[in-house]
N, C-alpha and C. Protein backbone atom coordinates (compact mmCIF):
# COMPACT_ATOMS: atom_id res chain seq x y z
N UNK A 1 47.34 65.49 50.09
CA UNK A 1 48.33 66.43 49.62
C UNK A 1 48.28 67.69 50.50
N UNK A 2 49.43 68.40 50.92
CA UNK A 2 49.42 69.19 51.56
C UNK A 2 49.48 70.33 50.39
N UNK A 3 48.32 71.82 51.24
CA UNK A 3 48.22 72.76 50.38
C UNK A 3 48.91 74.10 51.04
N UNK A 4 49.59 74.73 50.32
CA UNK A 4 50.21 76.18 50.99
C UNK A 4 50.21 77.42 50.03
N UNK A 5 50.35 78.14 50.76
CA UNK A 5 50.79 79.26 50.22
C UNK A 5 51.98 80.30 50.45
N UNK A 6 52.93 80.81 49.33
CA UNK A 6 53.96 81.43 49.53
C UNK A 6 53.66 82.94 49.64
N UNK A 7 53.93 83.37 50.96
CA UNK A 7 53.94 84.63 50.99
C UNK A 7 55.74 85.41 51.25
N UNK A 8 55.54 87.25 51.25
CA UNK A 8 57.01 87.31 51.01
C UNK A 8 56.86 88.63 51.70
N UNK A 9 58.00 88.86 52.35
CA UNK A 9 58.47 90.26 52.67
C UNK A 9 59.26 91.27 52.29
N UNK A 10 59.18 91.07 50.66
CA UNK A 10 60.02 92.20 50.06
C UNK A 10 59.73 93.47 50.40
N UNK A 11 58.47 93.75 49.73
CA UNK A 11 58.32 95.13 50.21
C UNK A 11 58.95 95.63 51.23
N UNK A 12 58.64 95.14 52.61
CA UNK A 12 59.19 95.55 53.64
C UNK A 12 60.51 95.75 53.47
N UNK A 13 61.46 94.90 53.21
CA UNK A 13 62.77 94.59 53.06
C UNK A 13 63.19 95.61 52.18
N UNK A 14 62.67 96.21 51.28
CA UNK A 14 63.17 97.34 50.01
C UNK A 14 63.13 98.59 51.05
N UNK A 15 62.12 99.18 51.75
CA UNK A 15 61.61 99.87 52.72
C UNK A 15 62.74 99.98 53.41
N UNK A 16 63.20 99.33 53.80
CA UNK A 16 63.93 98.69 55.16
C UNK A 16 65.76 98.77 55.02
N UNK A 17 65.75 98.63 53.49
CA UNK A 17 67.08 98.93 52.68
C UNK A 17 67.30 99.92 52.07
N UNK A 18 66.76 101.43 52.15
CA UNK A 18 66.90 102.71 52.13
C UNK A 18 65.53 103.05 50.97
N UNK A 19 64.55 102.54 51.04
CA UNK A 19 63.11 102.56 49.74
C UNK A 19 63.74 102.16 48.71
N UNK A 20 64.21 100.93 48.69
CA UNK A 20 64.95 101.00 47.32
C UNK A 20 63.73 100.55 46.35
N UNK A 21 64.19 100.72 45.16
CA UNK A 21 62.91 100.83 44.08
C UNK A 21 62.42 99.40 43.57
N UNK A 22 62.01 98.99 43.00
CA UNK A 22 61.21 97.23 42.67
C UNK A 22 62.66 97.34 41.50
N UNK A 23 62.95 98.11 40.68
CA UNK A 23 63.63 98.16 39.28
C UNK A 23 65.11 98.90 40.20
N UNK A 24 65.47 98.86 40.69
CA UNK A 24 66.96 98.79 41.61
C UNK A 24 66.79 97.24 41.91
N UNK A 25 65.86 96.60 42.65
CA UNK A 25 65.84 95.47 42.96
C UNK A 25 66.25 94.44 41.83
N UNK A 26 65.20 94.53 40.69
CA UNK A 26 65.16 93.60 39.54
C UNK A 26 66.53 93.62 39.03
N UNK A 27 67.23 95.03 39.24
CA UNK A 27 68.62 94.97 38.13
C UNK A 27 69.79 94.55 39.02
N UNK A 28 69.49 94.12 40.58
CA UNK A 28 70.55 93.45 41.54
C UNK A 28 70.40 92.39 41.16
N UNK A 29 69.21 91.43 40.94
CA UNK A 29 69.35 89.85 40.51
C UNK A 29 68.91 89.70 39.28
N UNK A 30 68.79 90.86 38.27
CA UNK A 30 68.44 90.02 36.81
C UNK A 30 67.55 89.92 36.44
N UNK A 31 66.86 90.60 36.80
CA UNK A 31 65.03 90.55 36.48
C UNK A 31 64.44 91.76 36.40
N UNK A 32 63.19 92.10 35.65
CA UNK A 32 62.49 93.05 35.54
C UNK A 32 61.77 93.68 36.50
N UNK A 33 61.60 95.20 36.49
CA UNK A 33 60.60 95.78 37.94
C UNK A 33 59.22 94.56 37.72
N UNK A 34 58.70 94.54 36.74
CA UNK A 34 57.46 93.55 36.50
C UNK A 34 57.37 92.72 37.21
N UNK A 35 58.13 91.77 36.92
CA UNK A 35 58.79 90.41 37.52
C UNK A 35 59.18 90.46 39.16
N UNK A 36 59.96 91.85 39.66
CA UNK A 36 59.61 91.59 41.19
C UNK A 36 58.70 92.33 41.72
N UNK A 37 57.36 92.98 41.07
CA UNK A 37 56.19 93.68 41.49
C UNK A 37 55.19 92.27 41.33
N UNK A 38 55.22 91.52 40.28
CA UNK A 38 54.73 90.01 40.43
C UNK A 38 54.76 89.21 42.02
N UNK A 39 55.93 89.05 42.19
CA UNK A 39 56.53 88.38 43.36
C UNK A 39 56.23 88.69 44.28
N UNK A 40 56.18 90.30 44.26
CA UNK A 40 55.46 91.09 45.32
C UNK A 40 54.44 90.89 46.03
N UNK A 41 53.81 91.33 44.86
CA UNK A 41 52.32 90.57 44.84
C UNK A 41 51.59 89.17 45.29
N UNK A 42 52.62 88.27 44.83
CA UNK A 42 52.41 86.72 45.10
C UNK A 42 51.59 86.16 43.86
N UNK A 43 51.56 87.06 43.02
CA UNK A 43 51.09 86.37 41.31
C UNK A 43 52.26 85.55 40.91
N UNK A 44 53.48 85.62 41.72
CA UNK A 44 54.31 85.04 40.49
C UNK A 44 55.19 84.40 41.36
N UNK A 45 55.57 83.19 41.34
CA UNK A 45 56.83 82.63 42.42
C UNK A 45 58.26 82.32 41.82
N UNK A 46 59.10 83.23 42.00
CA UNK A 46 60.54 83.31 41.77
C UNK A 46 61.07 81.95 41.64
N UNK A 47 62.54 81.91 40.75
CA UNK A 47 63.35 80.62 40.66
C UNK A 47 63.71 80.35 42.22
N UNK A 48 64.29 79.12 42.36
CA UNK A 48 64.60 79.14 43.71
C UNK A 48 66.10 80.02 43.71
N UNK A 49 66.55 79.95 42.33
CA UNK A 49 68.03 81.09 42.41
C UNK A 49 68.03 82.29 42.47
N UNK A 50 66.19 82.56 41.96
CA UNK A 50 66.22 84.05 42.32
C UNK A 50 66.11 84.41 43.57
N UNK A 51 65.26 83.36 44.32
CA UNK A 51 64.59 83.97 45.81
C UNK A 51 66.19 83.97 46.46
N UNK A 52 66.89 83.25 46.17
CA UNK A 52 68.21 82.73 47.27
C UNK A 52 68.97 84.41 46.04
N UNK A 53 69.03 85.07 45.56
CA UNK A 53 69.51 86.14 44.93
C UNK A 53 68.60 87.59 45.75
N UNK A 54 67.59 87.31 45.66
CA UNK A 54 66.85 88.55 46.43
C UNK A 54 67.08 88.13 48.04
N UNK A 55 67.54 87.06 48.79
CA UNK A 55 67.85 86.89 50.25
C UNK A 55 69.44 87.75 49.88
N UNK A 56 70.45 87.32 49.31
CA UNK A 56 71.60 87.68 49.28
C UNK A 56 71.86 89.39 49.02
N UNK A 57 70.84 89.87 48.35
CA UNK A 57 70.54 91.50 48.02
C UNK A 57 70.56 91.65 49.68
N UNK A 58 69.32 91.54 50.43
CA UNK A 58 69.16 92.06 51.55
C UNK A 58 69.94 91.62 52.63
N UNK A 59 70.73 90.80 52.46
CA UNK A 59 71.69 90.36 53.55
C UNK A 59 70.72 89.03 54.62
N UNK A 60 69.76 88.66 54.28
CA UNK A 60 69.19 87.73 55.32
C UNK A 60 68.74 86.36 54.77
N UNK A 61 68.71 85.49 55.93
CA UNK A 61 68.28 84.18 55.42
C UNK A 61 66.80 83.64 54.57
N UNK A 62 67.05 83.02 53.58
CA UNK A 62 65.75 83.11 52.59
C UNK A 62 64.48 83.01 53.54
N UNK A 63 64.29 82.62 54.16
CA UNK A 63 63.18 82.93 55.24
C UNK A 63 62.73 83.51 56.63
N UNK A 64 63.44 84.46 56.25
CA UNK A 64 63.13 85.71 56.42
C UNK A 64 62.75 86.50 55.45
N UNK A 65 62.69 86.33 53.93
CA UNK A 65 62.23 86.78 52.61
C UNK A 65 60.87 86.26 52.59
N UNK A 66 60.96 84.99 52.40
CA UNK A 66 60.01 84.13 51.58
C UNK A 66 59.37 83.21 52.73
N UNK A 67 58.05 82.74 53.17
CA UNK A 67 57.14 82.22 54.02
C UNK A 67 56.60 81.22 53.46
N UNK A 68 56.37 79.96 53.59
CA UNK A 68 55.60 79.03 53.10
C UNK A 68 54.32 78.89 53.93
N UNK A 69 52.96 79.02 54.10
CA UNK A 69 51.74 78.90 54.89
C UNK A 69 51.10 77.53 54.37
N UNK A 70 51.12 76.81 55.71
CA UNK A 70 50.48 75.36 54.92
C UNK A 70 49.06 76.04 55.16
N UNK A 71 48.08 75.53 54.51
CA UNK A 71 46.35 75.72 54.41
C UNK A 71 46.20 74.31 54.99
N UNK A 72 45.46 74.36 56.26
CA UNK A 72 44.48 73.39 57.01
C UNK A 72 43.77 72.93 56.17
N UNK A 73 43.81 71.65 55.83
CA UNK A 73 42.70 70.86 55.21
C UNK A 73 41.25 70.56 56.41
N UNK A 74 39.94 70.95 55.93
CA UNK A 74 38.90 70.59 56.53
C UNK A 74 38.20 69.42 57.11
């Protein structure tokens, strides 16, 4: 089985879109500041309608948001 991990570039991207706030963010796609400080974080992995909702906020292709890292098996 292949193992990965999802990492993300919101932060940057909020930064990058005039500091916009986690709770400006949450209330563009429907969700709580919680919920995209989660995501943030990488505690929490978005619907795939949200991630394709937070690509459409920032104007760029979902990966350029969102990173999949496969983990090398030993």
């Amino acid at each position: 089985m292949i193992e990965g991990v999802i990492t993300n570039r919101i932060r940057l991207l909020r930064f990058l879109n005039g500091e916009m706030t986690q709770s400006e963010l949450g209330e563009r796609i429907g969700v709580t500041r919680q919920t995209i400080a989660a995501i943030e974080a990488g505690k929490y992995s978005p619907s795939l309608e949200a991630a394709f909702r937070i690509a459409h906020v920032f104007q760029v292709p979902l990966n350029e948001v969102f990173q999949w890292e496969v983990q090398e098996e030993l």
